[in-house]
PDB file of N, CA and C in Angstrom:
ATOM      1  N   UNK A   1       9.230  36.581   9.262  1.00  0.00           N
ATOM      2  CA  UNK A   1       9.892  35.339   9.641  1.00  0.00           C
ATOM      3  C   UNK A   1      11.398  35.503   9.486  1.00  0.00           C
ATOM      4  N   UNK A   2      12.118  35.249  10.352  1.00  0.00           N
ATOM      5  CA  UNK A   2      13.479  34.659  10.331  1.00  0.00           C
ATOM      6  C   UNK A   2      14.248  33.570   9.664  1.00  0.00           C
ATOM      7  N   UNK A   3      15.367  33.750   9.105  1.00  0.00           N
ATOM      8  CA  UNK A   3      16.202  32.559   8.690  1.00  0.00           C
ATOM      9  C   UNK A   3      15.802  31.355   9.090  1.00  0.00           C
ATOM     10  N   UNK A   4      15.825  30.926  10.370  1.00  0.00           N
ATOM     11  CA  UNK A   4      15.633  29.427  11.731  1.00  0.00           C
ATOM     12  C   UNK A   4      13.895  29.424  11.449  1.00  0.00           C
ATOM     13  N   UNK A   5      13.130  30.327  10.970  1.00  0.00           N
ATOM     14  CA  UNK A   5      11.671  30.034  10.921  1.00  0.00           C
ATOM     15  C   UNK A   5      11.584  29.326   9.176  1.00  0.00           C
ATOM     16  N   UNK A   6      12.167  29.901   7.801  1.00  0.00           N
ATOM     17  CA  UNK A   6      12.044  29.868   7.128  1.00  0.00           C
ATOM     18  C   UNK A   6      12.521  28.244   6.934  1.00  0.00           C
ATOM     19  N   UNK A   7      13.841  28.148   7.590  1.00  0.00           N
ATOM     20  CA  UNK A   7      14.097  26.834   7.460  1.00  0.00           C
ATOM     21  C   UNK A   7      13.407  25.524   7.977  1.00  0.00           C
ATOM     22  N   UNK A   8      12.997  25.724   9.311  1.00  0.00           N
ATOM     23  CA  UNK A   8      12.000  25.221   9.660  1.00  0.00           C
ATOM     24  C   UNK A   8      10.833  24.857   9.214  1.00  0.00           C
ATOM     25  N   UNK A   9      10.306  25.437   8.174  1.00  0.00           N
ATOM     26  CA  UNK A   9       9.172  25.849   7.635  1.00  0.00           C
ATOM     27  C   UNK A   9       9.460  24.690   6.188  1.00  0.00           C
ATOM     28  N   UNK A  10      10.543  24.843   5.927  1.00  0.00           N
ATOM     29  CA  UNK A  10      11.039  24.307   4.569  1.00  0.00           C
ATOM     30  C   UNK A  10      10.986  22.789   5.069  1.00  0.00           C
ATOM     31  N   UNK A  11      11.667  22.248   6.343  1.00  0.00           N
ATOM     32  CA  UNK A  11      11.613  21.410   6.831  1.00  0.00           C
ATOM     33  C   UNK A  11      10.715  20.364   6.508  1.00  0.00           C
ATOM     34  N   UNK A  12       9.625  21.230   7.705  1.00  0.00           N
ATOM     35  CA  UNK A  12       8.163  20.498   7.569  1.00  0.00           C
ATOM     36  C   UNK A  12       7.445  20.261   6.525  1.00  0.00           C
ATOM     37  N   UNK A  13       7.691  21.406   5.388  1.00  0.00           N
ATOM     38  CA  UNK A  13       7.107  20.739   4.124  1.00  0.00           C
ATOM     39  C   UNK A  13       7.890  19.664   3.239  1.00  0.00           C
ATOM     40  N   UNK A  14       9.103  19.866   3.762  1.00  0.00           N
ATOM     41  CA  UNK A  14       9.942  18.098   2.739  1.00  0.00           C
ATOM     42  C   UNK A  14       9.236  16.892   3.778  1.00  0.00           C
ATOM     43  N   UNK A  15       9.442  17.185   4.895  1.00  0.00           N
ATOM     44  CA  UNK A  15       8.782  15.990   5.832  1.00  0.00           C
ATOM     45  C   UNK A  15       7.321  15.059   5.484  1.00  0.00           C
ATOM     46  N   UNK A  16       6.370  16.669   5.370  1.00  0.00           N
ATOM     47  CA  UNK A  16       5.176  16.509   4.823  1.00  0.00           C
ATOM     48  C   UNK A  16       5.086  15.702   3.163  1.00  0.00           C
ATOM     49  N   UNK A  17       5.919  15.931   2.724  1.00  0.00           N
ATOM     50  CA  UNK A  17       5.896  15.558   1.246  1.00  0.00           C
ATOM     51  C   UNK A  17       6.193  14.153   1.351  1.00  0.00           C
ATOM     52  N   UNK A  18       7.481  14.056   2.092  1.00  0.00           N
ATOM     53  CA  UNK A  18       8.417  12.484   1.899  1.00  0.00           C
ATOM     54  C   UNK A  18       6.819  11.375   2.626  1.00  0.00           C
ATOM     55  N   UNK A  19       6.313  12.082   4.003  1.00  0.00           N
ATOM     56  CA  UNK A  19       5.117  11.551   4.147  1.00  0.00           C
ATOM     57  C   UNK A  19       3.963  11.193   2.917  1.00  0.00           C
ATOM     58  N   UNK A  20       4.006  12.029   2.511  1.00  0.00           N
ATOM     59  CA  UNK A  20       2.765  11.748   1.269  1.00  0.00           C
ATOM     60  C   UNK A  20       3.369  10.845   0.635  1.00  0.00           C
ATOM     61  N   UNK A  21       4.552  10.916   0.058  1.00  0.00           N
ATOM     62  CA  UNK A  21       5.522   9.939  -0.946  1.00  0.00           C
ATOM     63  C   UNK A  21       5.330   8.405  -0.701  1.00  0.00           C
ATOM     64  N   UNK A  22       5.465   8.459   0.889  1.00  0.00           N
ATOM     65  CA  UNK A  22       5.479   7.161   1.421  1.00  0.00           C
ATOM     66  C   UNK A  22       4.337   6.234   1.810  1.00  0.00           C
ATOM     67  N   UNK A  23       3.340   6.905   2.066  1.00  0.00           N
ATOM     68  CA  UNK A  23       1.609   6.824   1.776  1.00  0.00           C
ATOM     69  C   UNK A  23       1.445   6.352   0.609  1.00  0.00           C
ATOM     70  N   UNK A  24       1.572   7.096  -0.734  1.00  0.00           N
ATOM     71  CA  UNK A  24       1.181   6.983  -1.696  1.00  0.00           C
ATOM     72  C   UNK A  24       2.038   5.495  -2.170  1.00  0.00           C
ATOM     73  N   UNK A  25       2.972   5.449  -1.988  1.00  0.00           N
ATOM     74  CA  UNK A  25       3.981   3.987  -2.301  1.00  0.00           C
ATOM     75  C   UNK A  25       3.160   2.609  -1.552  1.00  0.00           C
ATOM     76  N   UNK A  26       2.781   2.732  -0.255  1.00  0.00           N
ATOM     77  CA  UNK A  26       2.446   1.716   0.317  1.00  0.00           C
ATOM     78  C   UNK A  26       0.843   1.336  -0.028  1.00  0.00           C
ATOM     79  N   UNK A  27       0.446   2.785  -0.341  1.00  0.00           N
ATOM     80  CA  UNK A  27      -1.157   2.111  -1.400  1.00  0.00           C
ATOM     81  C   UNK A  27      -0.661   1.745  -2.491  1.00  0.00           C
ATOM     82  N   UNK A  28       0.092   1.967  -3.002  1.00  0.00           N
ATOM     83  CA  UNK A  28       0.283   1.518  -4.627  1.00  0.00           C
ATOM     84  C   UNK A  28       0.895  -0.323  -4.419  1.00  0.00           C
ATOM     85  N   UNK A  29       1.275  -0.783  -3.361  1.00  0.00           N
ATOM     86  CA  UNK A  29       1.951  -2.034  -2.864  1.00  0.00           C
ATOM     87  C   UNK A  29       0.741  -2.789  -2.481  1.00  0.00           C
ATOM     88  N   UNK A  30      -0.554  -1.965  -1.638  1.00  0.00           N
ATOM     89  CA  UNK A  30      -1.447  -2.403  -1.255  1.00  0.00           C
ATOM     90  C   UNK A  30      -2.507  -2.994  -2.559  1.00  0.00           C
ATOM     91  N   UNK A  31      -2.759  -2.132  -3.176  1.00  0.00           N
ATOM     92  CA  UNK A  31      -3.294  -2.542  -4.274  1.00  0.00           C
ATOM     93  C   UNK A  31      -2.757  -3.685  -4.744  1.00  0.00           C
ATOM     94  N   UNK A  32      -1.387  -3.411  -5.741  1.00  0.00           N
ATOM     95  CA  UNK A  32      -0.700  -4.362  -6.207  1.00  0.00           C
ATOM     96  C   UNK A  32      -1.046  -5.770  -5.462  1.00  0.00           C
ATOM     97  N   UNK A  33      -0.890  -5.729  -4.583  1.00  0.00           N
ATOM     98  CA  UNK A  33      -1.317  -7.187  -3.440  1.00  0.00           C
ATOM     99  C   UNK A  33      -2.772  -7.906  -3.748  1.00  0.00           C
ATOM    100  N   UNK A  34      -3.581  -6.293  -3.463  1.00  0.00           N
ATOM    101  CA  UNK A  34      -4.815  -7.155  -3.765  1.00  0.00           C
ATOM    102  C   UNK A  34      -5.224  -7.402  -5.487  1.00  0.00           C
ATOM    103  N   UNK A  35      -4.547  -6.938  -6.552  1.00  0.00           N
ATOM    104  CA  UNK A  35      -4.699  -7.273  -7.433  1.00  0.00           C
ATOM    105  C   UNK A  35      -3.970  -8.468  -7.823  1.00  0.00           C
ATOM    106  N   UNK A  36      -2.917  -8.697  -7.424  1.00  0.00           N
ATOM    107  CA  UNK A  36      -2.092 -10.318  -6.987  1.00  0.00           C
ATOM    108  C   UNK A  36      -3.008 -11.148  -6.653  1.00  0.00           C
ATOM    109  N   UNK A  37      -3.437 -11.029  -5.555  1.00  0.00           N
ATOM    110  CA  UNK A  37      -4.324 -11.965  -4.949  1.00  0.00           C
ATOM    111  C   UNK A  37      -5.547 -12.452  -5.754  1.00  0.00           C
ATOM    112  N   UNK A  38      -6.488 -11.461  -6.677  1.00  0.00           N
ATOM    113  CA  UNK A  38      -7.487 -11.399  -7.552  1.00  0.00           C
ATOM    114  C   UNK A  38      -7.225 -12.616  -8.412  1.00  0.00           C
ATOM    115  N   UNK A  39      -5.766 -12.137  -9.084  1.00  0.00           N
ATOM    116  CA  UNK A  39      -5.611 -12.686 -10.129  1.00  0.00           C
ATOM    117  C   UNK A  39      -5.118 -13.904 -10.171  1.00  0.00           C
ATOM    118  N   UNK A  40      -4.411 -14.175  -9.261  1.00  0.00           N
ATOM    119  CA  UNK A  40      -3.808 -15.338  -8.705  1.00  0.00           C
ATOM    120  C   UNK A  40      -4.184 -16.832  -8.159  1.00  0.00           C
ATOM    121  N   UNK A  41      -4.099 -15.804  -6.861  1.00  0.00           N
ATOM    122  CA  UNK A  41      -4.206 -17.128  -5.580  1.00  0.00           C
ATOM    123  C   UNK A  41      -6.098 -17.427  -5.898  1.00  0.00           C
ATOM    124  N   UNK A  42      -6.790 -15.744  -5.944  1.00  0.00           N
ATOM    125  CA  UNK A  42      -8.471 -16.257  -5.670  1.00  0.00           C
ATOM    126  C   UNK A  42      -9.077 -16.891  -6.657  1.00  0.00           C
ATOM    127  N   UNK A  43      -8.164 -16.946  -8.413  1.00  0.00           N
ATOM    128  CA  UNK A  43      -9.019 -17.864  -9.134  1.00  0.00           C
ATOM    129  C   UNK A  43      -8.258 -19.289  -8.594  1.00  0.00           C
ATOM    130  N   UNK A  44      -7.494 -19.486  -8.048  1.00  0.00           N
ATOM    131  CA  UNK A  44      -6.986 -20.578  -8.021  1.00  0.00           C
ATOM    132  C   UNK A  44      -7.885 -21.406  -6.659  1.00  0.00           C
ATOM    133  N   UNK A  45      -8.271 -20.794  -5.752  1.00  0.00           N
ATOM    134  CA  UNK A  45      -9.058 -21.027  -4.616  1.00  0.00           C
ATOM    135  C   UNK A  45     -10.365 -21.397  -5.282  1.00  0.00           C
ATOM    136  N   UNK A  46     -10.837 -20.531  -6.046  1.00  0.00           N
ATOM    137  CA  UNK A  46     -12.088 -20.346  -6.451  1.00  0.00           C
ATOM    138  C   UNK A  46     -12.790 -22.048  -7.422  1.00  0.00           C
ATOM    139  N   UNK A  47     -11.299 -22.400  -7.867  1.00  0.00           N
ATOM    140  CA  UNK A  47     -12.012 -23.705  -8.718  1.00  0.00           C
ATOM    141  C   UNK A  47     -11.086 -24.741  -8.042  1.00  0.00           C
ATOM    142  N   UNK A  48     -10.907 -24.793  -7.133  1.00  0.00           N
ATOM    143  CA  UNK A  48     -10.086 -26.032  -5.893  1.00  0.00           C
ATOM    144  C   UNK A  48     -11.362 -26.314  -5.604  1.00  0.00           C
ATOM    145  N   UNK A  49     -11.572 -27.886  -5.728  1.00  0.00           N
ATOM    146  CA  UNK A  49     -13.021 -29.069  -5.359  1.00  0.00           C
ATOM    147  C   UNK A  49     -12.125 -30.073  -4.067  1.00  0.00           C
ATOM    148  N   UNK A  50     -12.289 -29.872  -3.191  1.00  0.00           N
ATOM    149  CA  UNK A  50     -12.216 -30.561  -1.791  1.00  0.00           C
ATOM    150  C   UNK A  50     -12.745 -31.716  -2.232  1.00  0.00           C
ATOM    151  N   UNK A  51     -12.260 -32.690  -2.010  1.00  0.00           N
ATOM    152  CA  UNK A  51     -12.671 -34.337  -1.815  1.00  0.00           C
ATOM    153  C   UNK A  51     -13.680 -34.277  -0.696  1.00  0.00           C
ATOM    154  N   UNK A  52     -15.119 -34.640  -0.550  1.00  0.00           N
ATOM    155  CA  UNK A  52     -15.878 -34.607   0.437  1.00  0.00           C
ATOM    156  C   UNK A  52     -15.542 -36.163   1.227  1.00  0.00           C
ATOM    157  N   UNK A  53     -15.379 -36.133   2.039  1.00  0.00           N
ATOM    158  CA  UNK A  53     -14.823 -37.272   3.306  1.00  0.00           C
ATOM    159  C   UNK A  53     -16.197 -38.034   3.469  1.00  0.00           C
ATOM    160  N   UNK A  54     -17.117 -37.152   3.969  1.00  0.00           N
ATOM    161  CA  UNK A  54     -18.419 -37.381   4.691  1.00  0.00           C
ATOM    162  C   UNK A  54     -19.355 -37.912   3.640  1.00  0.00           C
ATOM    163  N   UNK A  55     -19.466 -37.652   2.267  1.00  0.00           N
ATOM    164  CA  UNK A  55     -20.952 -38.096   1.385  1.00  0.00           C
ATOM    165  C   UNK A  55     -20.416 -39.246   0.861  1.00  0.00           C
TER     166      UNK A  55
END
């Protein structure tokens, strides 16, 4: 391999990495969300009693 191959080469693996980096960040946000939501909003949904209109 050549200089222009080696660099190239170096390239694609920071690319590849910053990719993984950025994957791994947006599951860690994803989670976070749905553990937000768990803890949060769904017990708060979960014991909300609607006024029944109709009975």
């Amino acid at each position: 391999m050549n200089e222009q191959d080696d660099r190239l080469a170096r390239a694609r693996e920071e690319i590849a990495a910053r990719v993984a980096s950025f994957k791994a960040t947006q599951e860690k946000f994803e989670r976070e969300r749905e553990e937000y939501y768990a803890a949060t909003l769904g017990k708060a949904w979960s014991g909300f009693n609607r006024p029944s209109f109709w009975s």
